[in-house]
C-alpha atoms as a PDB file:
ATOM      1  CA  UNK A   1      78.995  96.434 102.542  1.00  0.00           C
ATOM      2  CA  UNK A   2      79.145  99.962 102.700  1.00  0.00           C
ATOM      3  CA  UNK A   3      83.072 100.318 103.865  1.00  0.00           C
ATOM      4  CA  UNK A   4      83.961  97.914 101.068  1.00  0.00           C
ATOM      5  CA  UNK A   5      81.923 100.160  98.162  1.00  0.00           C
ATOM      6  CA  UNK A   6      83.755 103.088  99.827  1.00  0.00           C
ATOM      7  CA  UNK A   7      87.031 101.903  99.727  1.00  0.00           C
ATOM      8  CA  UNK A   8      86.466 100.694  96.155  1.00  0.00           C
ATOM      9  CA  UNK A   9      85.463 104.255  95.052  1.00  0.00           C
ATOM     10  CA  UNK A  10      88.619 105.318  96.899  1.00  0.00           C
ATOM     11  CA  UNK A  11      91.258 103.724  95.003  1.00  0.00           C
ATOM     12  CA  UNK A  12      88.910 104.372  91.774  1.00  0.00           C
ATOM     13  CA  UNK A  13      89.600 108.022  92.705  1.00  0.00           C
ATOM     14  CA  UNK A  14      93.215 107.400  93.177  1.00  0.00           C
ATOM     15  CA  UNK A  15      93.757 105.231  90.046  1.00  0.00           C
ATOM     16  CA  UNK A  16      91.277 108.881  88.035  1.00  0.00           C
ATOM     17  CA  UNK A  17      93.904 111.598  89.936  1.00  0.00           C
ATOM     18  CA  UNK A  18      96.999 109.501  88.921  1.00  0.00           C
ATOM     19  CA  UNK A  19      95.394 108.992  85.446  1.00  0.00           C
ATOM     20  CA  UNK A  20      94.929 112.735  85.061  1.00  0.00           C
ATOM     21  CA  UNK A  21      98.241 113.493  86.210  1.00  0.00           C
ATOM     22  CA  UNK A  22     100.098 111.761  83.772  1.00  0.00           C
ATOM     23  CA  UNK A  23      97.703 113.056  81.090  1.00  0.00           C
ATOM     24  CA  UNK A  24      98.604 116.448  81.992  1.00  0.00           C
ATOM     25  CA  UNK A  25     102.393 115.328  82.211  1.00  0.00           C
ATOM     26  CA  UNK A  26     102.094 114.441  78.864  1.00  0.00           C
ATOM     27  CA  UNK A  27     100.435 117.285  77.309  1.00  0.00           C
ATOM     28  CA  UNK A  28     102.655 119.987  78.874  1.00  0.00           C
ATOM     29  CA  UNK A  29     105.562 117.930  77.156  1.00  0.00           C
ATOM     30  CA  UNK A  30     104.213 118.197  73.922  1.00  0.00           C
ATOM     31  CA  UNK A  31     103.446 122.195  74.210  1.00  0.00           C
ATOM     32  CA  UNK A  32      99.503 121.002  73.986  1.00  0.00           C
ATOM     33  CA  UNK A  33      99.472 119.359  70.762  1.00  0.00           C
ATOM     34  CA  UNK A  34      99.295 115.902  71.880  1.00  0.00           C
ATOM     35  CA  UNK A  35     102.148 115.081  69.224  1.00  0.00           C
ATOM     36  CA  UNK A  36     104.635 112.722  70.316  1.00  0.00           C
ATOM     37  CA  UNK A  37     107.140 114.280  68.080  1.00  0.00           C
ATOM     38  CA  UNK A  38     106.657 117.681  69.066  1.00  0.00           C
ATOM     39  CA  UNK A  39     107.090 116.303  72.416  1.00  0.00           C
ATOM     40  CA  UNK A  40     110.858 114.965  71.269  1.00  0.00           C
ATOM     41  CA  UNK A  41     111.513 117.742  69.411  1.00  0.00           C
ATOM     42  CA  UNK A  42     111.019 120.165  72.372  1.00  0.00           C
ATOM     43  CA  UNK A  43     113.272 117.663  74.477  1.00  0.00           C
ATOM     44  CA  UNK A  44     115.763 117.312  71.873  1.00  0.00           C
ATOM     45  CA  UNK A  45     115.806 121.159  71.225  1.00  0.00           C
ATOM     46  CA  UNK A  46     119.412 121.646  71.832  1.00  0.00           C
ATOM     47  CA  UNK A  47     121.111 118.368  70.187  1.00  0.00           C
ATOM     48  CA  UNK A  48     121.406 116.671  73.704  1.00  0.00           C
ATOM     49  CA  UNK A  49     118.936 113.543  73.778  1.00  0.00           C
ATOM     50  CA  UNK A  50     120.424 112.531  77.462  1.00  0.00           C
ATOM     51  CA  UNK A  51     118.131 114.497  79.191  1.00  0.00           C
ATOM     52  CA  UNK A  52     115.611 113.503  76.844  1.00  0.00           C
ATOM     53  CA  UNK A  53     115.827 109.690  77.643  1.00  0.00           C
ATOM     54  CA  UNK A  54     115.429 110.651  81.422  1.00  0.00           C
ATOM     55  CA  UNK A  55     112.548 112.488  81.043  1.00  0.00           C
ATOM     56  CA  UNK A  56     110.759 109.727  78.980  1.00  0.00           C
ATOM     57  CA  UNK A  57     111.978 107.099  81.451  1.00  0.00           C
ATOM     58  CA  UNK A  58     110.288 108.729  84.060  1.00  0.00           C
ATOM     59  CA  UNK A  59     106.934 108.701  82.329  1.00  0.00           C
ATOM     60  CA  UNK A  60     107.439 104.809  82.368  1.00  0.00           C
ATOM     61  CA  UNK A  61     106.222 104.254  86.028  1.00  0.00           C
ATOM     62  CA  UNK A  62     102.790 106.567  85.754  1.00  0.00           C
ATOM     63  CA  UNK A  63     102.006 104.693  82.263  1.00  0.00           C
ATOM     64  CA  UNK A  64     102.423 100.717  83.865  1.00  0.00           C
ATOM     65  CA  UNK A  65     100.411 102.444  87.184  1.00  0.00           C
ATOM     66  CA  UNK A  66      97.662 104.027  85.088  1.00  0.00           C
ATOM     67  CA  UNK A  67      97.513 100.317  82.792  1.00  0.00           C
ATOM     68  CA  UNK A  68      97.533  98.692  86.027  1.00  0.00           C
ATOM     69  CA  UNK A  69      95.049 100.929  87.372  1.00  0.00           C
ATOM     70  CA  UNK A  70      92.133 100.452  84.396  1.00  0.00           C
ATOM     71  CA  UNK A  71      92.754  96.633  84.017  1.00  0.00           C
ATOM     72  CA  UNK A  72      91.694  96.434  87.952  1.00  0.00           C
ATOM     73  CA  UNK A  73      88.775  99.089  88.288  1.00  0.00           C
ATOM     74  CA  UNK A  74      87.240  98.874  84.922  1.00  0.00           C
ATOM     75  CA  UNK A  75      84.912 101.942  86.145  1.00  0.00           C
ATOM     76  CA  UNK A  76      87.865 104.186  84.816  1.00  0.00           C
ATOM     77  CA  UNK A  77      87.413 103.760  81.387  1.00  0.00           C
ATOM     78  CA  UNK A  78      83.608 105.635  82.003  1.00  0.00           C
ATOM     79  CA  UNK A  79      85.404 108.748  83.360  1.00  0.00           C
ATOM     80  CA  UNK A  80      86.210 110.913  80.429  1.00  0.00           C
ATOM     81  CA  UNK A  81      86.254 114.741  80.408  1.00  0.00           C
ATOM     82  CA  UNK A  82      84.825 116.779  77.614  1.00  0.00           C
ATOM     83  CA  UNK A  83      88.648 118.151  76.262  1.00  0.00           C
ATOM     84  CA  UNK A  84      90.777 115.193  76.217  1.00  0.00           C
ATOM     85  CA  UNK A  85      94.253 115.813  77.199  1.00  0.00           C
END
């Protein structure tokens, strides 16, 4: 019983670091506003929005891995730090 509450609190740890990292992803995109058109606008800041479409396609993965992450350990949604990112 012990290995199995162990290895649960593992991949709740996991699922918590890969949630913060995109959450940090994201708020050093948008300067630390939080605004998702700041966030283009600093992509976008010299007319070329190729680069731009890369950079949100590779936020795609982390965002379906964090979902993926709170729909199977529910326990995630009671970890919340006091500055939200």
């Amino acid at each position: 019983m012990l290995s199995l509450v162990l290895s649960y609190l593992v991949q709740v740890y996991s699922g918590l670091r890969q949630r913060n990292a995109l959450a940090l992803a994201i708020d050093l995109m948008t300067g630390g506003t939080g605004d998702a058109a700041e966030m283009l606008a600093r992509l976008g800041a010299d007319g070329d929005l190729g680069d731009p479409t890369s950079e949100i396609g590779n936020l795609v993965r982390p965002l379906a891995v964090t979902k993926e992450a709170h729909h199977f350990y529910s326990l995630l949604f009671y970890f919340r730090f006091k500055d939200p990112l």
